[in-house]
Protein backbone atom coordinates (compact mmCIF):
# COMPACT_ATOMS: atom_id res chain seq x y z
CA UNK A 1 2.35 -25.62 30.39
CA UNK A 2 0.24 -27.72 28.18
CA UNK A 3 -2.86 -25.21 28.81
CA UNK A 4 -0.65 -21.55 28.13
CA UNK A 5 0.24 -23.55 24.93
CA UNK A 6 -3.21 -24.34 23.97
CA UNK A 7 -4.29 -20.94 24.78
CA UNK A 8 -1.97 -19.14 22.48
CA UNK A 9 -2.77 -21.59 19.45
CA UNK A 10 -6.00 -20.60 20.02
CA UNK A 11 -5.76 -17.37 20.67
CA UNK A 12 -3.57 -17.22 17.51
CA UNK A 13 -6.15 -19.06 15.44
CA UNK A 14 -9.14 -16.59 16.52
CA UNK A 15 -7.11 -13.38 16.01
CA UNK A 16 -6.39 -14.94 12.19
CA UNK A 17 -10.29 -15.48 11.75
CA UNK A 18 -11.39 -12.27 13.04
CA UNK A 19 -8.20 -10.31 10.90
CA UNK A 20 -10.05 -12.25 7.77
CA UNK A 21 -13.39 -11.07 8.71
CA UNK A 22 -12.87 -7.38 10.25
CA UNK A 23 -8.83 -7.24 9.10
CA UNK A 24 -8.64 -3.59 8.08
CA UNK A 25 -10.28 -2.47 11.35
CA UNK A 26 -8.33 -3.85 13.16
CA UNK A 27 -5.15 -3.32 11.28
CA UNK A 28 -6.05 0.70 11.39
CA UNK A 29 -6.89 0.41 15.17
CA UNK A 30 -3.62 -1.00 15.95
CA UNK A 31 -1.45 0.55 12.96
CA UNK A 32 0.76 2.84 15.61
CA UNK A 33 0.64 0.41 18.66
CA UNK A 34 3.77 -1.40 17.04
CA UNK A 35 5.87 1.38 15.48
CA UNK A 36 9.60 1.57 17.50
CA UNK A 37 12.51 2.88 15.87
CA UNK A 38 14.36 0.42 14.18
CA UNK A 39 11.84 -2.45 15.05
CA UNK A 40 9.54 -2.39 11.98
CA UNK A 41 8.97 -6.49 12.08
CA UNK A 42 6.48 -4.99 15.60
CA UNK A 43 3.86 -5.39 14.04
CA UNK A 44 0.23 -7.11 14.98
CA UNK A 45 0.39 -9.73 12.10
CA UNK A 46 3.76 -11.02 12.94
CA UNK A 47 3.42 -10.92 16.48
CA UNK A 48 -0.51 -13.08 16.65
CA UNK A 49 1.54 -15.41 13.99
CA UNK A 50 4.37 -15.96 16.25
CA UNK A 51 2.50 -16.51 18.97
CA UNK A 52 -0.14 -19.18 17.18
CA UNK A 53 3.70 -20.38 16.03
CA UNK A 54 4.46 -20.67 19.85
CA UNK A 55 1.40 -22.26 21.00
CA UNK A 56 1.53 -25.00 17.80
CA UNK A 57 5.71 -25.93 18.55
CA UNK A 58 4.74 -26.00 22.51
CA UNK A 59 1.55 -28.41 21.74
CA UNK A 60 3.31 -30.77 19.57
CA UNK A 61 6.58 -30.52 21.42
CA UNK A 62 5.02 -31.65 24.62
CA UNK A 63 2.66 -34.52 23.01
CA UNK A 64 5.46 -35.90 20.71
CA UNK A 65 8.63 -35.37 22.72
CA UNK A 66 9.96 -36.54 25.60
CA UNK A 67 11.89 -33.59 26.84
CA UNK A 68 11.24 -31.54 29.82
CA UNK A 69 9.11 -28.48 30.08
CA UNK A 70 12.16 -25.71 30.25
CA UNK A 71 13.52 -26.67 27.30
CA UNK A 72 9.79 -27.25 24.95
CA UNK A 73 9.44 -23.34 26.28
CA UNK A 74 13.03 -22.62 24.93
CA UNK A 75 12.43 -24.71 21.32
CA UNK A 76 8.82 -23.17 21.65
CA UNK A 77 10.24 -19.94 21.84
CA UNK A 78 12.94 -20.24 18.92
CA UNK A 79 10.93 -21.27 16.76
CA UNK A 80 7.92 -18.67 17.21
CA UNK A 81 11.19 -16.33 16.71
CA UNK A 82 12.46 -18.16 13.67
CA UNK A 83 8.34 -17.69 12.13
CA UNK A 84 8.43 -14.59 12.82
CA UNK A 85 11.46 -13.51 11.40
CA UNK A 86 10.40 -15.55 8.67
CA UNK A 87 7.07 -14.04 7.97
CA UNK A 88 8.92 -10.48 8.41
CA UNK A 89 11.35 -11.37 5.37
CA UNK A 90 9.31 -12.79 2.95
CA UNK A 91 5.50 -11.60 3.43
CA UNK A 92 5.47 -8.11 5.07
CA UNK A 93 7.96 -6.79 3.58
CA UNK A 94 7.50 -7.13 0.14
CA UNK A 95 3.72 -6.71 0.46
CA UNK A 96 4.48 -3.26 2.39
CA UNK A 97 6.96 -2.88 -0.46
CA UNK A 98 4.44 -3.23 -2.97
CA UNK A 99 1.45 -1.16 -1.80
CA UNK A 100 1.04 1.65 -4.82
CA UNK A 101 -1.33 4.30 -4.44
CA UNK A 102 -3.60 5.62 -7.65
CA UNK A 103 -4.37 8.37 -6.18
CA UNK A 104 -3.71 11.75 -6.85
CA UNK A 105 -4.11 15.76 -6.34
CA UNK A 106 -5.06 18.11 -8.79
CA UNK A 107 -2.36 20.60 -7.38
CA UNK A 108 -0.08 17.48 -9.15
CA UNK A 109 -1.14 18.20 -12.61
CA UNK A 110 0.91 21.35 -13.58
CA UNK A 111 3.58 20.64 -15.54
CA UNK A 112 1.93 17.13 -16.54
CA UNK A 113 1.74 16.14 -20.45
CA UNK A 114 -1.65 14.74 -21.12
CA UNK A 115 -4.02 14.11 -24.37
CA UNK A 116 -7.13 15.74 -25.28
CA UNK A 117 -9.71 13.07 -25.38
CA UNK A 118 -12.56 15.40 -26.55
CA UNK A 119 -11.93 18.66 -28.05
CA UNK A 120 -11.80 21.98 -26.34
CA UNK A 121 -13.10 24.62 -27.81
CA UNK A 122 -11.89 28.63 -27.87
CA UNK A 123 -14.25 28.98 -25.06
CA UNK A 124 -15.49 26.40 -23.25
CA UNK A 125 -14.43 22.77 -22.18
CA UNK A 126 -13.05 19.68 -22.88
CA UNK A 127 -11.46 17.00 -21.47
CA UNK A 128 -7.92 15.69 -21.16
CA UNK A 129 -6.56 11.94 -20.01
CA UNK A 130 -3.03 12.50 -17.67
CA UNK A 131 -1.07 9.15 -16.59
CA UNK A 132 -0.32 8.97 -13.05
CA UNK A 133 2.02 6.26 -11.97
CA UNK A 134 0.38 3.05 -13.38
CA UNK A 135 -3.31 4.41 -14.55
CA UNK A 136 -4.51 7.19 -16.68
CA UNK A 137 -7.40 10.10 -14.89
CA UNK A 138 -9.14 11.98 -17.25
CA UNK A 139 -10.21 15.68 -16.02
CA UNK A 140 -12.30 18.55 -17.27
CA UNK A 141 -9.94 21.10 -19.42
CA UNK A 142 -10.14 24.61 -20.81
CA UNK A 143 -7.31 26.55 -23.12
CA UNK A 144 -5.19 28.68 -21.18
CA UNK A 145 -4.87 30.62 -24.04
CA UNK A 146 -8.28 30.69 -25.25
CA UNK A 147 -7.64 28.25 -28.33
CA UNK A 148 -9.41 25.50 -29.62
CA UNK A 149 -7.21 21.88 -29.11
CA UNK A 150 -8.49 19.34 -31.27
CA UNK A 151 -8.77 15.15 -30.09
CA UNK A 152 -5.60 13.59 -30.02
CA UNK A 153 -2.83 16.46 -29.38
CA UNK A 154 -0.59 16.40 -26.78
CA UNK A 155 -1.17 19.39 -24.18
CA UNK A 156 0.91 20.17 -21.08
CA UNK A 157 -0.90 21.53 -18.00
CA UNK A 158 -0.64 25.31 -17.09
CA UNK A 159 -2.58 25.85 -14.07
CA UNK A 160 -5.72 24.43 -12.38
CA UNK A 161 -8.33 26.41 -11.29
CA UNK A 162 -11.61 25.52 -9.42
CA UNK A 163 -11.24 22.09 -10.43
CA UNK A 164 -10.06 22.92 -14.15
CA UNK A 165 -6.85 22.14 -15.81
CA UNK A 166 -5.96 24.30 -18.48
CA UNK A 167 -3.92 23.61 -21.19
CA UNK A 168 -1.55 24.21 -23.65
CA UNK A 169 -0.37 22.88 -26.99
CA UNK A 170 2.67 21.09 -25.95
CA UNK A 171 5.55 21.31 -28.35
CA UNK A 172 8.68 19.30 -28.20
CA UNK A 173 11.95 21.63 -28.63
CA UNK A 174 14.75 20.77 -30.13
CA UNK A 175 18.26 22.25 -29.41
CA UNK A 176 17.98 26.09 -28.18
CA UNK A 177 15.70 29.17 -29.76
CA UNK A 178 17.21 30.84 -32.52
């Protein structure tokens, strides 16, 4: 028993070094191994620490205790359960809760408010900065009605074409037309 416990530490240990070294290849090489309905704590980082967990409990069970080898394998087991469960609740979780993406498409921006950040003329181009979720992009703009839109006004997004977001003055509105 000693030796299947020494072999999972181990094996534990190494999987942990290479994740560190080559951790999003491997991560995207075994992203939909794991996935089962209803069993989201499947995946490869709680599973390689659970079973370093059981490897650990099993070697210092069977040095330091004097119990018999049926019931290390049972405590072994728990505990790599416990860990696991553990690890599930407060490190995946939240970290998968807290992945935000920056990114963006341009078919995203009509309908946005943004700035001009350098002036557009009647006929030609500026540019504009738009907030998206926690960062500001900045993107090439033209009047949609062929106006020029000094630094510093607000402008809403028309349309984009071929990679070009054009604008109009945006005005706030107050109660209904008269």
């Amino acid at each position: 028993m000693q030796t299947l416990y020494l072999g999972c530490l181990v094996l534990g240990i190494l999987f942990a070094v290479v994740s560190v070294v080559i951790g999003d290849l491997i991560g995207s090489a075994l992203d939909g191994i794991f996935h089962m309905p209803s069993f989201d704590f499947f995946n490869p980082s709680i599973i390689a620490g659970a079973v370093t967990v059981f490897g650990g409990a099993g070697v210092l069970l069977n040095r330091y205790s004097g119990l018999e080898d049926g019931i290390i394998l049972a405590l072994a087991l728990l505990i790599a359960a416990f860990m696991g469960v553990v690890m599930h609740l407060l490190v995946v979780r939240p970290m998968r809760n807290s992945e935000m993406s920056t990114g963006f498409s341009m078919s995203e921006l009509p309908g946005r408010i943004g700035e001009i950040t350098v002036p557009v003329p009647a006929a030609g181009y500026g540019e504009i900065m738009v907030k998206f979720g926690a960062g500001n992009s900045l993107h090439t703009a033209a009047s949609f009605e062929q106006q020029a839109l000094p630094a510093g006004i607000k402008v809403v997004v028309v349309e984009v074409r071929e990679g070009v977001a054009l604008v109009s003055e945006f005005e706030k509105r107050r109660g209904e037309d008269s």
